[in-house]
Protein backbone atom coordinates (compact mmCIF):
# COMPACT_ATOMS: atom_id res chain seq x y z
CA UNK A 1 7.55 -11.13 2.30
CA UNK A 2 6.76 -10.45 6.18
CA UNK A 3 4.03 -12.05 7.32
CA UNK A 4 2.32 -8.93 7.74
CA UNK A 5 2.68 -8.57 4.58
CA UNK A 6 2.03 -11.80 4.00
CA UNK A 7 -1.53 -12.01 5.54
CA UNK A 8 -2.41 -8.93 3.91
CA UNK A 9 -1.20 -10.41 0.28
CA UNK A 10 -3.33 -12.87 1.27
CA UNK A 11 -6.45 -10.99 2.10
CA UNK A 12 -6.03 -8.70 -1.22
CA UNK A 13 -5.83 -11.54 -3.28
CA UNK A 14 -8.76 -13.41 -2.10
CA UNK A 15 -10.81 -10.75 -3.53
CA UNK A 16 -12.07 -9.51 -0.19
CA UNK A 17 -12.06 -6.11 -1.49
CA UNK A 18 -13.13 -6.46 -5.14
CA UNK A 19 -10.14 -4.94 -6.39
CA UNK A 20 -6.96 -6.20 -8.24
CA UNK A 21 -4.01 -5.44 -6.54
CA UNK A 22 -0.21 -6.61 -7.61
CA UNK A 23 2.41 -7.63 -5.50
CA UNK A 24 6.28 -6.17 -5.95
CA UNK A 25 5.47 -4.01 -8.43
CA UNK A 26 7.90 -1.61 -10.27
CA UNK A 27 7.05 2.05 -10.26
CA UNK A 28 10.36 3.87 -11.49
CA UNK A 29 13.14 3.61 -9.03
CA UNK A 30 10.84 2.03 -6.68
CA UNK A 31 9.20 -1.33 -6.32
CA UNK A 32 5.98 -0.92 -4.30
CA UNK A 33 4.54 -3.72 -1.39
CA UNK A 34 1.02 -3.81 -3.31
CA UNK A 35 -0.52 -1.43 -6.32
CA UNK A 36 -4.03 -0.99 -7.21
CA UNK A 37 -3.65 -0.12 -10.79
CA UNK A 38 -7.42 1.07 -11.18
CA UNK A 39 -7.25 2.93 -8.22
CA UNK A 40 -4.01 4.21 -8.56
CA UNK A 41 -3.52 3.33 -4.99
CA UNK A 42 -0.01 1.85 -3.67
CA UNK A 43 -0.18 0.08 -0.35
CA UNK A 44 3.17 -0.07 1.64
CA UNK A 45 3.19 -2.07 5.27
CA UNK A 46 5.77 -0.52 7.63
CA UNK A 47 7.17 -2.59 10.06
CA UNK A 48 10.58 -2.21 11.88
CA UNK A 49 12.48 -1.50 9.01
CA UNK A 50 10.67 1.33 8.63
CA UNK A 51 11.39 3.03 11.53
CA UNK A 52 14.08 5.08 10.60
CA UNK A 53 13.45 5.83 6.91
CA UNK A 54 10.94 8.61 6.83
CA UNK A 55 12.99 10.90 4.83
CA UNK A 56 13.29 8.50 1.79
CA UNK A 57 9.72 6.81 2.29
CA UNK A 58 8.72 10.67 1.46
CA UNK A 59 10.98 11.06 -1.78
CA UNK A 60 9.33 7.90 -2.48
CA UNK A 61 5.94 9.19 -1.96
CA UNK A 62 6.43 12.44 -3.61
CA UNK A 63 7.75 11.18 -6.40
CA UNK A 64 4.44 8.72 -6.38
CA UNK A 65 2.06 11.63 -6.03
CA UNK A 66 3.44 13.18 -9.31
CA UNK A 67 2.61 10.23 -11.24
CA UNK A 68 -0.29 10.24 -9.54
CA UNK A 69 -0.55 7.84 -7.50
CA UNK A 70 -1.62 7.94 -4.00
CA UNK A 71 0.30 5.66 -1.28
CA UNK A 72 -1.36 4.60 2.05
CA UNK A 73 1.36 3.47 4.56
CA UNK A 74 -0.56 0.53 7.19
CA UNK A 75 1.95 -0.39 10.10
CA UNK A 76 2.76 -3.99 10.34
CA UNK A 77 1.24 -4.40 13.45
CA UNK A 78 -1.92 -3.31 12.56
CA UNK A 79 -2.00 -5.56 9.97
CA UNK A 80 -1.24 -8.39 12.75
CA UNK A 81 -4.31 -7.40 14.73
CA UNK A 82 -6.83 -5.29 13.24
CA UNK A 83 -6.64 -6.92 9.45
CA UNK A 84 -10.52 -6.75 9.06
CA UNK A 85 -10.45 -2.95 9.57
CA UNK A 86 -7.21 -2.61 7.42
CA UNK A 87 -8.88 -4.06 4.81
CA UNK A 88 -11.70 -1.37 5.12
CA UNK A 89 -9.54 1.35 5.21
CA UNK A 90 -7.88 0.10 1.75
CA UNK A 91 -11.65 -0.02 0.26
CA UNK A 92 -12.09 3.23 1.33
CA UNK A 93 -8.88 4.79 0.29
CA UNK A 94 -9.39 3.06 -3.05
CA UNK A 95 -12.73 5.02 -3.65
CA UNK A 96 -10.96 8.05 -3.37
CA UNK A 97 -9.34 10.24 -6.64
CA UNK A 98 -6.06 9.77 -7.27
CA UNK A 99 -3.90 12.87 -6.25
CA UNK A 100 -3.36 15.98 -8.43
CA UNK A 101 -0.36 15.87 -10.64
């Protein structure tokens, strides 16, 4: 893991959010960063690597969306310096309904 991904691992975990989130989960072809089973959320942090793979992270998220889940993409270095208010965001995004099939 990055540490951004790292720190945020960390902050799921911890219960901060009073959800249960997995790390590395398989989803079909993919594996996601974190997953929110109840919430059918997955989290994915983008960092460099990122950068130039917008095409396939939307195959990726369409073919998420029609299993209906809903993925919420946090950029690395947000996660460095505004983790508090990442955190919110994934509370938030986690009381929303999962996307139409």
């Amino acid at each position: 893991m990055s540490l951004p991904e790292h720190l945020l691992w960390r902050a799921l975990k911890g219960k901060q959010t009073g959800l249960r989130f997995r790390r590395q989960h398989p989803a079909g072809p993919y594996v996601l960063d974190f997953y929110c089973h109840e919430a059918r959320l997955c989290v994915e942090v983008d960092g460099r690597s990122h950068d130039f793979t917008e095409q396939a992270d939307a195959t990726r998220d369409g073919w998420l969306r029609a299993q209906g889940v809903r993925t919420l993409r946090i950029r690395a270095v947000d996660v460095l310096g505004e983790l508090d208010a990442v955190i919110r965001m994934i509370v938030s995004e986690a009381g929303m309904p999962p996307p139409p099939r």
